[in-house]
Structures are given as C-alpha cells and as structure tokens.
Protein backbone atom coordinates (compact mmCIF):
# COMPACT_ATOMS: atom_id res chain seq x y z
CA UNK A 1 45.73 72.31 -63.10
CA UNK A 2 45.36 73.04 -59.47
CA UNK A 3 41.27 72.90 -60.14
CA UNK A 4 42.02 69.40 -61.53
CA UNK A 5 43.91 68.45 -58.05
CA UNK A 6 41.49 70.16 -56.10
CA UNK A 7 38.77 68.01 -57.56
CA UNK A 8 40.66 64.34 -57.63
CA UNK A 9 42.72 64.82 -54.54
CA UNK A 10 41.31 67.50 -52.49
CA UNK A 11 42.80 66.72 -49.10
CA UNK A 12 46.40 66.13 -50.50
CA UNK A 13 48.70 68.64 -50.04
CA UNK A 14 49.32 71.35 -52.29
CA UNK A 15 51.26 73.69 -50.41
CA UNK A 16 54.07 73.99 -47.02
CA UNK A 17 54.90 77.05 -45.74
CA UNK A 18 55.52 78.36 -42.16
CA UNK A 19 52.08 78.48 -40.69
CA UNK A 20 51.59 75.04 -41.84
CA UNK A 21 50.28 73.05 -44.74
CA UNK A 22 47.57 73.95 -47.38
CA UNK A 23 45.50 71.24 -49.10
CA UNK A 24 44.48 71.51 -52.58
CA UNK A 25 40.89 72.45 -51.53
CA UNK A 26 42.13 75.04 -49.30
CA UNK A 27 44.27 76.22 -52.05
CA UNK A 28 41.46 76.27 -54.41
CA UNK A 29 39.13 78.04 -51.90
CA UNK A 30 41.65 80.81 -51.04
CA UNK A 31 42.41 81.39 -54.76
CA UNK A 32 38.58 81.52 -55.64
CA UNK A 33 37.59 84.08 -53.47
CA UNK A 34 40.54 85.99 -54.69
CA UNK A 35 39.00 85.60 -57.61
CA UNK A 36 35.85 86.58 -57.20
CA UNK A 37 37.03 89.98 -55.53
CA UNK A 38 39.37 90.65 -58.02
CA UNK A 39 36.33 90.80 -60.76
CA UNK A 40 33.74 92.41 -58.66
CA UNK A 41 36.10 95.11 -58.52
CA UNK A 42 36.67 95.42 -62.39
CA UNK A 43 39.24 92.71 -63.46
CA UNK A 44 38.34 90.88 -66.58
CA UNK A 45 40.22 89.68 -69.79
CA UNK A 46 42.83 92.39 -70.92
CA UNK A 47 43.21 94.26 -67.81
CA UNK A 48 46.52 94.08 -65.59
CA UNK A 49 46.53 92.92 -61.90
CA UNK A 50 49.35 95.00 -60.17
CA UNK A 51 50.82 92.22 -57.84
CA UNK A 52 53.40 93.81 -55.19
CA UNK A 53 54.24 90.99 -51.99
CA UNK A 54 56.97 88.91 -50.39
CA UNK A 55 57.33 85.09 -50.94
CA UNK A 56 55.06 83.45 -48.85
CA UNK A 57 51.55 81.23 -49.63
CA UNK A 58 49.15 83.98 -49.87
CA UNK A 59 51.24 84.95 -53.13
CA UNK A 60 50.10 81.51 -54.65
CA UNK A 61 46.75 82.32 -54.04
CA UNK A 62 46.93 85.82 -55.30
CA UNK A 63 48.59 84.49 -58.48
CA UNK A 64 45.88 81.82 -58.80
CA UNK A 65 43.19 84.42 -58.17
CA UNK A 66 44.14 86.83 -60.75
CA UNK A 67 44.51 84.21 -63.37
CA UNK A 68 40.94 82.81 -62.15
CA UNK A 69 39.54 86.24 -62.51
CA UNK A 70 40.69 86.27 -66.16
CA UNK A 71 43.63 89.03 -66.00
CA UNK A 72 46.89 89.20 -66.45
CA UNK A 73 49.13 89.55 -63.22
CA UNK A 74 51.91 91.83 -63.54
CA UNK A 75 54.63 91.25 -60.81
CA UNK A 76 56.56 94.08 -59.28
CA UNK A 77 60.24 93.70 -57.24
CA UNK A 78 60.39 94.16 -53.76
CA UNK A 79 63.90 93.77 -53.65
CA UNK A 80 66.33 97.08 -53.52
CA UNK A 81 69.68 96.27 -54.65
C-alpha cells in the first residue's frame, strides 16, 4: 500500500514525528534500503527478522523493510513492568 502512495502521491505526507515530517517517497526510500540490507545479509521468505526499538519513525521503516525483504518481523518488548 505505501508503494501505491509512494507512486500516486509521492510528496504527500506519510508520516509526523518529532524531527519533522516524512513524505511517502521518503518513506518508501528509507524502507527500501532497509530492504535491500536486510536480504544482502540473508533475509528471504521463511526467515524471522528480530525487531527490538522504541516508538519512533525509523520503526515504520524497519517494519516496511523487513516485509519488503520478504521475512517475517518478529517484535520484541522493550517495556519492563
């Protein structure tokens, strides 16, 4: 969905956060090259993406990378109670 965005709308905005806003391109972009990392180092279909952060827009990006590289992103708590 956020590839269709990217393509019709690319200067929209996708994402706020505190450092600013993020178009859909940027989005796109950041997520790609996550992406392409993420499989150049061995993800593929059926392997698990260990994903361990804080709430913030980077962990959009991750998210979107992993699932662009193919694998499955398993979340972690980073909350102690």
């Amino acid at each position: 969905m956020v590839e269709a965005w990217a393509e019709h709308t690319p200067q929209r905005t996708a994402l706020v956060d505190v450092a600013g806003t993020h178009t859909y391109a940027e989005v796109l972009a950041g997520a790609t090259l996550v992406g392409a990392w993420l499989v150049a180092e061995g993800a593929a279909p059926a392997a698990a993406v260990a994903l361990l952060m804080g709430h913030c827009a980077e962990l959009l990006l991750a998210q979107l990378g992993i699932a662009l590289s193919g694998a499955a992103c398993v979340g972690a708590e980073t909350h102690r109670g």
